[in-house]
N, C-alpha and C. Protein backbone atom coordinates (compact mmCIF):
# COMPACT_ATOMS: atom_id res chain seq x y z
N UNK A 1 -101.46 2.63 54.62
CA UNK A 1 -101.82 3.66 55.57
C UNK A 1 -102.94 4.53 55.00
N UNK A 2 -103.88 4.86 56.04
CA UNK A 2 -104.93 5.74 55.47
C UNK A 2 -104.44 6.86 55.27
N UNK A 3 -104.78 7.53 54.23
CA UNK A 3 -104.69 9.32 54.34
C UNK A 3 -105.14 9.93 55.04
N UNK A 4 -105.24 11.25 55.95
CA UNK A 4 -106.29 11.70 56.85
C UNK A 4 -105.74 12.97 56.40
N UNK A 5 -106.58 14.08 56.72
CA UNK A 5 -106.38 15.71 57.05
C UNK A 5 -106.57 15.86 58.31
N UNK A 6 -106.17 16.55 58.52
CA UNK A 6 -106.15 17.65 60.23
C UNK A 6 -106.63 18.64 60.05
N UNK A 7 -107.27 19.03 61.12
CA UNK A 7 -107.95 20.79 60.92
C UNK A 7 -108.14 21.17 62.36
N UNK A 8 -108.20 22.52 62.88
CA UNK A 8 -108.10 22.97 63.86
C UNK A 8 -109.88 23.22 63.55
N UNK A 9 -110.62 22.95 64.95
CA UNK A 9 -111.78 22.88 65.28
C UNK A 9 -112.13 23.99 66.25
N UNK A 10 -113.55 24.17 66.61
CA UNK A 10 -113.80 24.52 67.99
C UNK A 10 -115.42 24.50 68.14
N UNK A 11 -115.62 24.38 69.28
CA UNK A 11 -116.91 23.80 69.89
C UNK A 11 -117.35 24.19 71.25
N UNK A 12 -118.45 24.17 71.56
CA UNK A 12 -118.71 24.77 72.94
C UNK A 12 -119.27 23.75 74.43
N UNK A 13 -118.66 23.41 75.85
CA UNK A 13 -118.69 23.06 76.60
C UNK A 13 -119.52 24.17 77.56
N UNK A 14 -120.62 23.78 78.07
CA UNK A 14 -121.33 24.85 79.51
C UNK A 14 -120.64 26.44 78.84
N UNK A 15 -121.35 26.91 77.73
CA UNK A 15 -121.07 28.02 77.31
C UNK A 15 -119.39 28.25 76.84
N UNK A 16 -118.51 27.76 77.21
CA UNK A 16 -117.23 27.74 76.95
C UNK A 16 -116.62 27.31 75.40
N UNK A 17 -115.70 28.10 74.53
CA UNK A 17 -115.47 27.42 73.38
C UNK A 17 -114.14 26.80 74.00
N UNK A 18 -114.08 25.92 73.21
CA UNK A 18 -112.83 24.77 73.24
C UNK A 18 -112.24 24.45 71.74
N UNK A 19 -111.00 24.40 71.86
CA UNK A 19 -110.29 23.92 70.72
C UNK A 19 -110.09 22.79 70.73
N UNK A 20 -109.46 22.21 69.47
CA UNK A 20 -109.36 21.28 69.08
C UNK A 20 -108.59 20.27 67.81
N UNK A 21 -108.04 19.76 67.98
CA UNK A 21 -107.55 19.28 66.20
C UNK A 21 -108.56 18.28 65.83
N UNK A 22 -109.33 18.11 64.65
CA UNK A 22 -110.17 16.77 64.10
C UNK A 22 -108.99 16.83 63.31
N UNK A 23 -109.14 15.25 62.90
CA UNK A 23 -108.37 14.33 62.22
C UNK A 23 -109.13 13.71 61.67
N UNK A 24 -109.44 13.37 60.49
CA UNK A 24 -110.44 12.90 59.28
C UNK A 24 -109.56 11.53 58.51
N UNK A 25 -109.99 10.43 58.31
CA UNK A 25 -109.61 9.41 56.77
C UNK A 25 -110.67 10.03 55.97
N UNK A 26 -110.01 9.79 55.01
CA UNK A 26 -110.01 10.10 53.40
C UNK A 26 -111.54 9.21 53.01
N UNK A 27 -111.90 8.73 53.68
CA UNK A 27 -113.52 7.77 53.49
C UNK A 27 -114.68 8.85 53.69
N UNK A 28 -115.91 8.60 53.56
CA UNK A 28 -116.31 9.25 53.37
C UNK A 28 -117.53 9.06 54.67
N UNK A 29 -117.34 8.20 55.46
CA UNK A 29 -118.15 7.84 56.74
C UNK A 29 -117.57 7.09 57.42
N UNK A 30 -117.24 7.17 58.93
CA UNK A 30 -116.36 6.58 59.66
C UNK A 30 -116.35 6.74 60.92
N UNK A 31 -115.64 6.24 61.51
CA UNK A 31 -116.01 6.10 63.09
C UNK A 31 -115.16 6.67 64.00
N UNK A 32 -115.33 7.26 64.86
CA UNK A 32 -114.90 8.28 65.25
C UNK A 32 -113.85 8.48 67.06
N UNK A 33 -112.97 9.10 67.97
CA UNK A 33 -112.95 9.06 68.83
C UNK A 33 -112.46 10.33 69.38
N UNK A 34 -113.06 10.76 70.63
CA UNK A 34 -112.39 11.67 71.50
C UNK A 34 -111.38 11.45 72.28
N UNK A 35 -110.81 12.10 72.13
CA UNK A 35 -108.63 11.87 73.24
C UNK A 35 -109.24 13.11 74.27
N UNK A 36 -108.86 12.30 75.49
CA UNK A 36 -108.97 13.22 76.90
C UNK A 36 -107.27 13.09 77.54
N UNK A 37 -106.48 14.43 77.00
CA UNK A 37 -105.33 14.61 78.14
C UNK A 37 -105.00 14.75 79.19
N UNK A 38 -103.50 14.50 79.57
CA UNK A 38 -103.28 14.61 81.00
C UNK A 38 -103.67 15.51 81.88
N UNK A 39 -103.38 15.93 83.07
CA UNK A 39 -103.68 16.84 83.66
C UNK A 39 -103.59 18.30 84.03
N UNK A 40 -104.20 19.11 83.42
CA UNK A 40 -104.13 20.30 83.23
C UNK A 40 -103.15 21.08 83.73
N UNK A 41 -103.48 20.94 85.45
CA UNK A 41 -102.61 21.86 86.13
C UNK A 41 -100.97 21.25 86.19
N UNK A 42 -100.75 19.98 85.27
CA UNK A 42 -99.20 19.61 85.61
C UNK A 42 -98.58 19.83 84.58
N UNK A 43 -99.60 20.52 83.30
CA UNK A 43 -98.91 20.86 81.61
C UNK A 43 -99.70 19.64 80.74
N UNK A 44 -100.76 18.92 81.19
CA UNK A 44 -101.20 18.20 80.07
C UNK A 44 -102.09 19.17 79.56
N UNK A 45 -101.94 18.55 77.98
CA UNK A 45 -102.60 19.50 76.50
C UNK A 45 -102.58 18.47 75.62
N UNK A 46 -103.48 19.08 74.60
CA UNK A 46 -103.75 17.95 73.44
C UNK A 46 -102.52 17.27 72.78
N UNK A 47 -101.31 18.24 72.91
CA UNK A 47 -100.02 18.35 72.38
C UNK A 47 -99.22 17.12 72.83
N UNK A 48 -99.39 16.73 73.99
CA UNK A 48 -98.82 15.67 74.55
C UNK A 48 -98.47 14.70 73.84
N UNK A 49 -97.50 13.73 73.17
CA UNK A 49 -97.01 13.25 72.94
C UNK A 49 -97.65 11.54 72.53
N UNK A 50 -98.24 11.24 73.41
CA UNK A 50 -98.77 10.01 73.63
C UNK A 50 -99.97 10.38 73.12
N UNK A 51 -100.50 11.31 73.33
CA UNK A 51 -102.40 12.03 72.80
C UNK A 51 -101.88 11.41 70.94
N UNK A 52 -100.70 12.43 70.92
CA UNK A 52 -100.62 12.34 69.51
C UNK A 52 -100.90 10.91 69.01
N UNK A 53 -99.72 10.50 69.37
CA UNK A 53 -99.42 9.26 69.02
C UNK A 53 -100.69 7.75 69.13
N UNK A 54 -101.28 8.24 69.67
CA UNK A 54 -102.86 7.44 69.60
C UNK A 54 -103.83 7.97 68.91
N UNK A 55 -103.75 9.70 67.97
CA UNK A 55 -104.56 9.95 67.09
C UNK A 55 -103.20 9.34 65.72
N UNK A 56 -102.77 9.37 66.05
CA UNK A 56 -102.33 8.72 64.24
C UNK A 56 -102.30 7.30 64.63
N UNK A 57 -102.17 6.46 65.33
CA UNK A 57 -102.28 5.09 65.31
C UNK A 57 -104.32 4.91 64.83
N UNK A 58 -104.73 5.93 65.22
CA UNK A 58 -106.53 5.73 64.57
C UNK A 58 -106.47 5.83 63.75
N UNK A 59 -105.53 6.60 62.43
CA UNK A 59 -105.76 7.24 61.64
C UNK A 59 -105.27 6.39 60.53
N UNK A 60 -104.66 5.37 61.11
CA UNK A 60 -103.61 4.50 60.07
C UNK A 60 -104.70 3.47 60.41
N UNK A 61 -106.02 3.22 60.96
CA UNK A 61 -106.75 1.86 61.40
C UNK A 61 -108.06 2.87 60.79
N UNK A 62 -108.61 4.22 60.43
CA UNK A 62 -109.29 4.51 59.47
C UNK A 62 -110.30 5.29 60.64
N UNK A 63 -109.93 5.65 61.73
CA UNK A 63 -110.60 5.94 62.60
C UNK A 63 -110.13 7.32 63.34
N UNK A 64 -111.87 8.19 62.89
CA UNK A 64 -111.51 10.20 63.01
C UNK A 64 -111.03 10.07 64.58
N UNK A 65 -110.09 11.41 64.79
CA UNK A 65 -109.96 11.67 66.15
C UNK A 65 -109.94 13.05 66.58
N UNK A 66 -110.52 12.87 67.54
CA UNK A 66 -110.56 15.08 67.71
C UNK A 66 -110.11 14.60 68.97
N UNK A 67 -108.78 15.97 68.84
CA UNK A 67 -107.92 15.82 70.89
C UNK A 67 -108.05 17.20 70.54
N UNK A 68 -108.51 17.44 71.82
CA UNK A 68 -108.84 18.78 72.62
C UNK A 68 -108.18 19.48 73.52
N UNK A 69 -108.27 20.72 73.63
CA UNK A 69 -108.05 21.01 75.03
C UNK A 69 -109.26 21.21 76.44
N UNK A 70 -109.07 20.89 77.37
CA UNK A 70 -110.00 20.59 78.34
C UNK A 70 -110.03 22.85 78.70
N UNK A 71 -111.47 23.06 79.52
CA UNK A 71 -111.39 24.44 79.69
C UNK A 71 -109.70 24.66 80.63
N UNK A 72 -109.51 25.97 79.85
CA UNK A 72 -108.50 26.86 80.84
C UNK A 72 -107.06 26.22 80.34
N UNK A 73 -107.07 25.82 79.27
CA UNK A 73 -106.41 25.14 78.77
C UNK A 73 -105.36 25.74 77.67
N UNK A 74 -104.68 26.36 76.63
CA UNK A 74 -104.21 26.84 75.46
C UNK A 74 -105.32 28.05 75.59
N UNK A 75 -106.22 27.76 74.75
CA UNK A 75 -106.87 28.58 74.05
C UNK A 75 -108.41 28.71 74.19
N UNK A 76 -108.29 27.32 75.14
CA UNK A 76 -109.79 26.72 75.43
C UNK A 76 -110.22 28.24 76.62
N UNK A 77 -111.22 28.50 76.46
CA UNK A 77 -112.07 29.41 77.59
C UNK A 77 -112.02 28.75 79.15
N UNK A 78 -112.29 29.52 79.81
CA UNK A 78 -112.55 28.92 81.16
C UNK A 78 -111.31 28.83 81.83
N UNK A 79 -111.62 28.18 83.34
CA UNK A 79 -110.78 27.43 84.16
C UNK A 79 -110.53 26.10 84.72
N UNK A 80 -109.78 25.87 85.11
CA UNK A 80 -109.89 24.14 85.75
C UNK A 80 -111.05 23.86 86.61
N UNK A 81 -111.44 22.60 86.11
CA UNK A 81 -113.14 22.36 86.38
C UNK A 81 -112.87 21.22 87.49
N UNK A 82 -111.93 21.25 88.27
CA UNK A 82 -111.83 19.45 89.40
C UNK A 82 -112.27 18.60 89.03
N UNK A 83 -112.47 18.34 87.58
CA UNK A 83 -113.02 16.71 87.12
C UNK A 83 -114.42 17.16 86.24
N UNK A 84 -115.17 17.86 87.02
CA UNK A 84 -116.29 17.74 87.12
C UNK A 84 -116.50 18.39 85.65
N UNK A 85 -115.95 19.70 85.49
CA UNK A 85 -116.10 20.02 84.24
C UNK A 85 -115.42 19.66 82.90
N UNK A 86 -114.18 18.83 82.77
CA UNK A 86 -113.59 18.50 82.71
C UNK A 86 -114.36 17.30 81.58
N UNK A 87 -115.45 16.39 82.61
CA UNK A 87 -116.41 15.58 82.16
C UNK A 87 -117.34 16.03 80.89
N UNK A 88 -117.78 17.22 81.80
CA UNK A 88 -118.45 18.11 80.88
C UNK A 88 -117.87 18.28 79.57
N UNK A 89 -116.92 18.82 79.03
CA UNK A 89 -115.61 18.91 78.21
C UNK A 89 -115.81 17.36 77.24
N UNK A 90 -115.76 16.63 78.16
CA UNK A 90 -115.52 15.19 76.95
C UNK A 90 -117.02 15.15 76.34
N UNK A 91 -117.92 15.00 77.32
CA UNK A 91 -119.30 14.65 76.39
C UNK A 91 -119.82 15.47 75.26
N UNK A 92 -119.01 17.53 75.94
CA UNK A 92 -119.47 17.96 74.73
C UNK A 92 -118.06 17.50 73.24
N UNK A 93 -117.12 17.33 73.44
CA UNK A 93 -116.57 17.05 72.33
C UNK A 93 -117.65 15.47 71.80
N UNK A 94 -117.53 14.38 72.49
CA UNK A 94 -118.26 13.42 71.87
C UNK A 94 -119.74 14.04 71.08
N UNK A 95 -120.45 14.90 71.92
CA UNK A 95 -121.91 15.66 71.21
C UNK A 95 -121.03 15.82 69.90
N UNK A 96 -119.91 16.47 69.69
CA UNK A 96 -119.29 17.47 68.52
C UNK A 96 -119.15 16.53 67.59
N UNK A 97 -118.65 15.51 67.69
CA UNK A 97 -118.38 14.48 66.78
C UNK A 97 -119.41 13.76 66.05
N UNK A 98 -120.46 13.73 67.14
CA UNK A 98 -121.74 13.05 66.50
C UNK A 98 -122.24 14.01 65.54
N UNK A 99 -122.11 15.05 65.67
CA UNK A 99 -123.27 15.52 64.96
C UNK A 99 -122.43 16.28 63.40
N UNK A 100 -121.25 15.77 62.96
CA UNK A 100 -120.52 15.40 61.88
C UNK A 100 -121.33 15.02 60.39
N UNK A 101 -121.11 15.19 59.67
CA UNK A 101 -122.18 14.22 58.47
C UNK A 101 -121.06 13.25 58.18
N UNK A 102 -120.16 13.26 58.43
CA UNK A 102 -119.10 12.25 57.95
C UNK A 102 -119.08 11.23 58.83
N UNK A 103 -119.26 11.06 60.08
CA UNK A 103 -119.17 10.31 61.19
C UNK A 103 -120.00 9.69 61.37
N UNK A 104 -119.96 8.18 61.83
CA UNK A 104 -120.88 7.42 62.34
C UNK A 104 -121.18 7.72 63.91
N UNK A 105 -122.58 8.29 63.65
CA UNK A 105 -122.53 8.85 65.30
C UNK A 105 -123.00 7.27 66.27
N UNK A 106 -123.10 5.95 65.90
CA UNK A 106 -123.31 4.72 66.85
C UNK A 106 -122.01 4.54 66.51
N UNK A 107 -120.81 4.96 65.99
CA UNK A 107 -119.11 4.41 66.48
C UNK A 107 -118.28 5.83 66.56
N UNK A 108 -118.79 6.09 67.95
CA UNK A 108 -118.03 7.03 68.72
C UNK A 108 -117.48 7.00 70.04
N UNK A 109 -116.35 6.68 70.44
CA UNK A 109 -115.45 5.89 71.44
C UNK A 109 -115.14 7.32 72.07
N UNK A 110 -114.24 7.17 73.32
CA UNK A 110 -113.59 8.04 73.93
C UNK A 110 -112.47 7.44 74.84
N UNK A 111 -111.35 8.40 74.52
CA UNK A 111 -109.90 7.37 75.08
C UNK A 111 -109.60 8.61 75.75
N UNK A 112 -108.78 7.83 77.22
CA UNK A 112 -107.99 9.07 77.78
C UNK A 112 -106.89 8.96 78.43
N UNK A 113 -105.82 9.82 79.07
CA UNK A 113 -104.64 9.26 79.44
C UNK A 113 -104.43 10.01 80.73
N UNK A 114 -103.94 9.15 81.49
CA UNK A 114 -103.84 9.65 83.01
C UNK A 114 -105.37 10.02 83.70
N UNK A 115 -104.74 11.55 84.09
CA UNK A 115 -106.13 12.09 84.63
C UNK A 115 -106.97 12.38 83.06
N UNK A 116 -106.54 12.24 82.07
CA UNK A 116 -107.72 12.14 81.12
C UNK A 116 -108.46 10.68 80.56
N UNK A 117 -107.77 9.82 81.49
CA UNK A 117 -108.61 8.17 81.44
C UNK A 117 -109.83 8.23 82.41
N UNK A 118 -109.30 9.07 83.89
CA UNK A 118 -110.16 9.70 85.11
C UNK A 118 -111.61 9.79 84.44
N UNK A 119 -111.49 10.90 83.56
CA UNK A 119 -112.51 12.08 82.48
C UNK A 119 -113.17 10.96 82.02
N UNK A 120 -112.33 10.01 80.89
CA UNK A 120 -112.63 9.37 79.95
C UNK A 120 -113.90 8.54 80.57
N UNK A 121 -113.30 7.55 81.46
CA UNK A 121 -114.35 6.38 82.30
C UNK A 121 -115.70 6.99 83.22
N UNK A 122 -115.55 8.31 83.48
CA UNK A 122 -116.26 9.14 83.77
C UNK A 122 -117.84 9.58 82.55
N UNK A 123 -117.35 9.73 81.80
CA UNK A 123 -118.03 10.52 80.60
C UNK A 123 -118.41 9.37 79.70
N UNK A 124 -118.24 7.72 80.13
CA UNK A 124 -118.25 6.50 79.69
C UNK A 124 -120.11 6.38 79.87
N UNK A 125 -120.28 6.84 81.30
CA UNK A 125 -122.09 6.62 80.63
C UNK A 125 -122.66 7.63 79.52
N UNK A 126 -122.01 8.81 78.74
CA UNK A 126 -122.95 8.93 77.52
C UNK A 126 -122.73 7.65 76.88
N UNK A 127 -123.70 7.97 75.74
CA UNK A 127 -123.65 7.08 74.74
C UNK A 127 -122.36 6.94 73.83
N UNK A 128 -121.65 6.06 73.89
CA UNK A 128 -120.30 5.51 73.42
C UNK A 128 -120.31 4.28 73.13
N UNK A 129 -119.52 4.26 72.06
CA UNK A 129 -119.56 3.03 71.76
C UNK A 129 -117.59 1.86 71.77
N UNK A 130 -117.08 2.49 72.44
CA UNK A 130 -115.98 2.17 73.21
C UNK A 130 -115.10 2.79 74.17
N UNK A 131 -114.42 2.26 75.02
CA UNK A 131 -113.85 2.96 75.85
C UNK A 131 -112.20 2.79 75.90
N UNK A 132 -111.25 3.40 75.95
CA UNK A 132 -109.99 3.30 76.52
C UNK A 132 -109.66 4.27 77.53
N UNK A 133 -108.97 3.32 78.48
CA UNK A 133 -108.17 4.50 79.26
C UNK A 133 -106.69 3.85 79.94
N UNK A 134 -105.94 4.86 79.58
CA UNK A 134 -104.47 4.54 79.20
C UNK A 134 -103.93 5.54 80.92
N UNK A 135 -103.16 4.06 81.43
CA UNK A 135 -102.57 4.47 82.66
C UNK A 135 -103.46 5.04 83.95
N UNK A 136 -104.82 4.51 84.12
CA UNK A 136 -105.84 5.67 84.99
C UNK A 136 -105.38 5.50 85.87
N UNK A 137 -105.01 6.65 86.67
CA UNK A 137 -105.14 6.71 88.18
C UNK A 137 -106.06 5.99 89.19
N UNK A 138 -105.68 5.99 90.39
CA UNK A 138 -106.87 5.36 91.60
C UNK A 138 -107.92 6.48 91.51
N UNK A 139 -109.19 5.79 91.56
CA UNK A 139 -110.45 6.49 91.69
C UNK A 139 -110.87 6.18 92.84
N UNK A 140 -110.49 5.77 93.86
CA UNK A 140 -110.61 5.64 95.79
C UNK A 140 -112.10 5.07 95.18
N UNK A 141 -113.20 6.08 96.41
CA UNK A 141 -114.60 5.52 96.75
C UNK A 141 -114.99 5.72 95.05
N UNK A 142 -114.92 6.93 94.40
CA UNK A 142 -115.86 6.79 92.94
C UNK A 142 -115.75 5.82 92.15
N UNK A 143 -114.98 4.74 92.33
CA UNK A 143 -114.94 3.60 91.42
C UNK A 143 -116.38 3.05 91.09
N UNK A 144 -117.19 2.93 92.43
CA UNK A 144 -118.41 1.97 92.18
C UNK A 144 -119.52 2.69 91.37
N UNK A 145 -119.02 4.24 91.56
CA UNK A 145 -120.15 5.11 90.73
C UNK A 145 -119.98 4.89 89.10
N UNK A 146 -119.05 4.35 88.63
CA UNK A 146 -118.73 3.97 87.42
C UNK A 146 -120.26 3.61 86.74
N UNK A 147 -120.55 3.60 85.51
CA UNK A 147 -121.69 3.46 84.53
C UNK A 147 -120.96 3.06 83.00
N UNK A 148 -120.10 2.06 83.35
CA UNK A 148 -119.78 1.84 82.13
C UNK A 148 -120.56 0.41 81.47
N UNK A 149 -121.26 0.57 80.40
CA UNK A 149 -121.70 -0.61 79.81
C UNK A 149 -121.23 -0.91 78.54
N UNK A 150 -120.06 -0.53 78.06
CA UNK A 150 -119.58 -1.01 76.61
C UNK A 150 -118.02 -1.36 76.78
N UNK A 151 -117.69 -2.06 75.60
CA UNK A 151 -116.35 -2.42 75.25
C UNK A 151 -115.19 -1.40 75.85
N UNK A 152 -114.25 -2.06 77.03
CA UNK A 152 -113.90 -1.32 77.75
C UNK A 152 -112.26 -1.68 77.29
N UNK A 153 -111.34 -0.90 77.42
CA UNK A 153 -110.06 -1.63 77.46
C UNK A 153 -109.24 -0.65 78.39
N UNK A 154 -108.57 -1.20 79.87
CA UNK A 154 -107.38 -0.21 80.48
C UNK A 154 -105.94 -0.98 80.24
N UNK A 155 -105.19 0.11 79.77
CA UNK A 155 -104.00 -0.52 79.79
C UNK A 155 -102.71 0.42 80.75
N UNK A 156 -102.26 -0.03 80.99
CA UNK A 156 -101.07 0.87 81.61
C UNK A 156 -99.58 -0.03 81.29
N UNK A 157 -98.63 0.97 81.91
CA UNK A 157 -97.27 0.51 81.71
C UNK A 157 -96.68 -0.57 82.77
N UNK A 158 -96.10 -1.62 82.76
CA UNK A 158 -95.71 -2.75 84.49
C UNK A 158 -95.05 -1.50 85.28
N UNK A 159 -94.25 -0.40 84.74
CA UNK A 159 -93.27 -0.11 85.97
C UNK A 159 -93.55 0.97 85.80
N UNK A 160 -95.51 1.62 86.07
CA UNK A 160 -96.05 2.64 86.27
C UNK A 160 -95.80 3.04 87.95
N UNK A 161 -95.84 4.10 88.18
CA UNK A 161 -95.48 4.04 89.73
C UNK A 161 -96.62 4.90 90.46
N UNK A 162 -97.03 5.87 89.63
CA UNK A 162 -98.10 6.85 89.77
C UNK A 162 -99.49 6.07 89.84
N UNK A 163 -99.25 5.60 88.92
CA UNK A 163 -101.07 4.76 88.53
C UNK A 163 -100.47 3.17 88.41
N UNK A 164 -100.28 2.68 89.49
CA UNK A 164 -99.90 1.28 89.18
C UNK A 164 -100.62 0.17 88.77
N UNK A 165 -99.63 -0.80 87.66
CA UNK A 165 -100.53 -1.73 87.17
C UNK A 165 -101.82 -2.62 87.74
N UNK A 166 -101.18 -3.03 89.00
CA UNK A 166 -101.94 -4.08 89.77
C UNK A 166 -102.81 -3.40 90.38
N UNK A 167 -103.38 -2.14 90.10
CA UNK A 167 -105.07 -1.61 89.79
C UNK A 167 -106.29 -1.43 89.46
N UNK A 168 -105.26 -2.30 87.81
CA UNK A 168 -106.09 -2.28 86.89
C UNK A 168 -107.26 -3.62 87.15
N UNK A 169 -106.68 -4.59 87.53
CA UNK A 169 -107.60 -5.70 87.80
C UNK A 169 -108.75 -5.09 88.70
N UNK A 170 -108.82 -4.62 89.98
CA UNK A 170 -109.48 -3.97 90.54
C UNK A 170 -110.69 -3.47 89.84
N UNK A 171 -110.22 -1.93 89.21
CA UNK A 171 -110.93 -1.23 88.58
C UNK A 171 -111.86 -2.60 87.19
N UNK A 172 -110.84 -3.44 86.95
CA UNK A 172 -111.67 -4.21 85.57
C UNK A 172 -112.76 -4.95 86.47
N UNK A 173 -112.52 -5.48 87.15
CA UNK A 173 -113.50 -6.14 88.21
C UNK A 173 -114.98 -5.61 88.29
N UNK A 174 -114.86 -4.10 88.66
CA UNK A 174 -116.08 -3.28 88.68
C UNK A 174 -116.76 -3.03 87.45
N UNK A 175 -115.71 -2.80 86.54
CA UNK A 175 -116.51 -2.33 85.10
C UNK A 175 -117.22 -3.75 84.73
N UNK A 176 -116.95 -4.87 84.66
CA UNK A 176 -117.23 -5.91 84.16
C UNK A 176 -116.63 -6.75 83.72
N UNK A 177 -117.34 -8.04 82.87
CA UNK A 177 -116.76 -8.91 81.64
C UNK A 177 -117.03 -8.08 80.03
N UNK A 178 -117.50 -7.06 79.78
CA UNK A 178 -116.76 -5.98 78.87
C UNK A 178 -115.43 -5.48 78.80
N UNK A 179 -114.90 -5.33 79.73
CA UNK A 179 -113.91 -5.04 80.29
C UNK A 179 -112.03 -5.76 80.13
N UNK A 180 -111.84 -5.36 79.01
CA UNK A 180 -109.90 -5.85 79.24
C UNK A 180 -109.03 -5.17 79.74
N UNK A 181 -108.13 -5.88 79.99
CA UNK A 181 -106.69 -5.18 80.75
C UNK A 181 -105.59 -5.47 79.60
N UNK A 182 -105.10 -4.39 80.08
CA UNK A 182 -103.41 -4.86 79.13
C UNK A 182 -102.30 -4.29 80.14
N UNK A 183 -101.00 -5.08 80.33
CA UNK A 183 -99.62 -4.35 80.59
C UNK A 183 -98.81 -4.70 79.66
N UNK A 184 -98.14 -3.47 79.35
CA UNK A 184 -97.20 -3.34 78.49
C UNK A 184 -95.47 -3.55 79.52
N UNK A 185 -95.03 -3.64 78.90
CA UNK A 185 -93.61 -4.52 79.93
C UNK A 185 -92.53 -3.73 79.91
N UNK A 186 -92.19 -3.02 80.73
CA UNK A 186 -90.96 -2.38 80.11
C UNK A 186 -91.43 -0.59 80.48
N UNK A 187 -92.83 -0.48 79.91
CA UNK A 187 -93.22 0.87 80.09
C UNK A 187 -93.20 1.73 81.56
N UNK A 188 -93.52 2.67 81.57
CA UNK A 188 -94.01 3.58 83.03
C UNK A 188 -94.91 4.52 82.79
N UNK A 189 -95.27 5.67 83.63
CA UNK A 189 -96.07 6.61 83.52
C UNK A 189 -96.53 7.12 82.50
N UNK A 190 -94.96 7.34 82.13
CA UNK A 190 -94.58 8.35 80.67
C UNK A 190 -94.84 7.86 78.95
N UNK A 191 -94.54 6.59 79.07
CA UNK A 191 -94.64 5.81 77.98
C UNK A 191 -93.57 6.21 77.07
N UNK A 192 -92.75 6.44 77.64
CA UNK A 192 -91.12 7.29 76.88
C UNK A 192 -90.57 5.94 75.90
N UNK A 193 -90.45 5.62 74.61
CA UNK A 193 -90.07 4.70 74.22
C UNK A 193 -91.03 3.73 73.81
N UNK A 194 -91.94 3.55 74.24
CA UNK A 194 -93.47 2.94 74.45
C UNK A 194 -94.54 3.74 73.68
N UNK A 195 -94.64 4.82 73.39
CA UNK A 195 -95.73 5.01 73.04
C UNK A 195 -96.57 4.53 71.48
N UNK A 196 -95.79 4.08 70.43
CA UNK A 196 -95.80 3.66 69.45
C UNK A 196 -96.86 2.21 69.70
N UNK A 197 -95.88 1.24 70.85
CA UNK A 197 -96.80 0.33 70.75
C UNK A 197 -98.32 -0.05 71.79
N UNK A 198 -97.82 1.43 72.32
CA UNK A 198 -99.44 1.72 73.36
C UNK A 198 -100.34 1.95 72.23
N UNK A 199 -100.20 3.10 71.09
CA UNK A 199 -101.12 3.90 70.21
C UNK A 199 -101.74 2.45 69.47
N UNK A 200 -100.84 1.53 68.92
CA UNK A 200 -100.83 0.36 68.36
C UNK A 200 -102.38 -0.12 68.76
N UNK A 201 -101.92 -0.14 70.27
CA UNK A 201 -102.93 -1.72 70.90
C UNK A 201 -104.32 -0.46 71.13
N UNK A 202 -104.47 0.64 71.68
CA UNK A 202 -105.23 1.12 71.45
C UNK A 202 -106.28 1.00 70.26
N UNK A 203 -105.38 1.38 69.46
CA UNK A 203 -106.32 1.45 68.05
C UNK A 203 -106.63 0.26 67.34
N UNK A 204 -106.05 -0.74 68.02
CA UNK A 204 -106.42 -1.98 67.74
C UNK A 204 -107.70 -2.42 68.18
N UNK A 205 -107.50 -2.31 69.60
CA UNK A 205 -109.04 -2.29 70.36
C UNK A 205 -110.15 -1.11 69.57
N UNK A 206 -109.96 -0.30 69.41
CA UNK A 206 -111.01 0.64 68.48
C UNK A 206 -111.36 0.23 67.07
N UNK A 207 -110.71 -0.40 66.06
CA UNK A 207 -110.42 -0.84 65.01
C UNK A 207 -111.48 -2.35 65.44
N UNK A 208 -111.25 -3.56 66.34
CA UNK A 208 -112.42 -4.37 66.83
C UNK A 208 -113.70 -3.75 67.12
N UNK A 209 -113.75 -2.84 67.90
CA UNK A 209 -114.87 -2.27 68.84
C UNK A 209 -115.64 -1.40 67.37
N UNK A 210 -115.18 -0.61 66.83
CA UNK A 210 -116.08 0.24 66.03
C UNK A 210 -116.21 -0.04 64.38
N UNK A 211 -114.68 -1.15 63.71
CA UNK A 211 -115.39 -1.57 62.44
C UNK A 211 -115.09 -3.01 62.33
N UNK A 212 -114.49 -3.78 63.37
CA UNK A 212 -114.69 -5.49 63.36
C UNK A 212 -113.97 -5.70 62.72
């Protein structure tokens, strides 16, 4: 297992500071990812459970992670942004990461869960160099506005009920042949019991995508 430190961060979105935990390996240049949480107004926070549990599955595969809070959030400034700022929020954490001396700013990914997969696939045309998004919701008409051109992976749970599996093909369809799917068997929304081997396959796909 890699060693890593944790440190409480903060950074600025459209004038707004935002918090944050970075999560560092013990290397001395490395590749990096942003965690986008659930949904604000229902109690998602960086704290979430599954957020966690996919920054230490990076961390044991050698790969930094900063999970945030989105504005209006803990401690973060602001208010709920309907997506829009929200977006805003991920690219400036990804800006934050790049500009690291420790970080490889061409292996900087962004993963998100629920309405923070929404964010994630959203904020997929900056420059990134992988994508996850864990359980996304239906994106109705904005699907086609999608701009994703890199290593993509959605996974969700079979007995998701909110964001159901048999979506994901859909949505992979549009993104491309970049583009994988995963279902996990057994799982749901929550990933209650599951999240160990969600963080797993995540960081597995990041661990391919950013050091091969």
């Amino acid at each position: 297992m890699q060693e890593t430190a944790s440190k409480p961060v903060a950074f600025t979105s459209e004038g707004l500071a935002l918090e944050g935990i970075l999560r560092q390996p013990a290397s001395a240049f490395f590749p990096a990812a942003a965690i986008c949480h659930p949904h604000p107004l229902y109690g998602g926070d960086m704290s979430n459970y599954v957020v966690v549990a996919v920054c230490q599955a990076l961390a044991e595969a050698g790969i930094a992670s900063l999970r945030f809070n989105f504005r209006g959030v803990g401690r973060s400034e602001g208010k709920y942004g309907d997506g829009l700022g929200e977006r805003s929020d991920a690219a400036a954490a990804l800006a934050y990461l790049r500009q690291l001396a420790a970080v490889d700013p061409d292996k900087v990914g962004i993963i998100g869960y629920s309405f923070g997969a929404t964010v994630a696939l959203a904020a997929a045309a900056e420059r990134v160099a992988a994508v996850a998004a864990i359980s996304p919701p239906s994106f109705g008409q904005g699907v086609p506005d999608l701009a994703i051109r890199h290593p993509t992976l959605l996974i969700s749970g079979e007995q998701d009920e909110i964001a159901p599996a048999a979506g994901l093909s859909t949505l992979a369809t549009i993104i491309g042949p970049h583009c994988q799917m995963a279902v996990v068997h057994g799982a749901d929304h929550f990933w209650l019991g599951y999240e160990k081997e969600l963080a797993q396959a995540v960081a597995q796909f990041f661990r391919q995508c950013l050091i091969g």
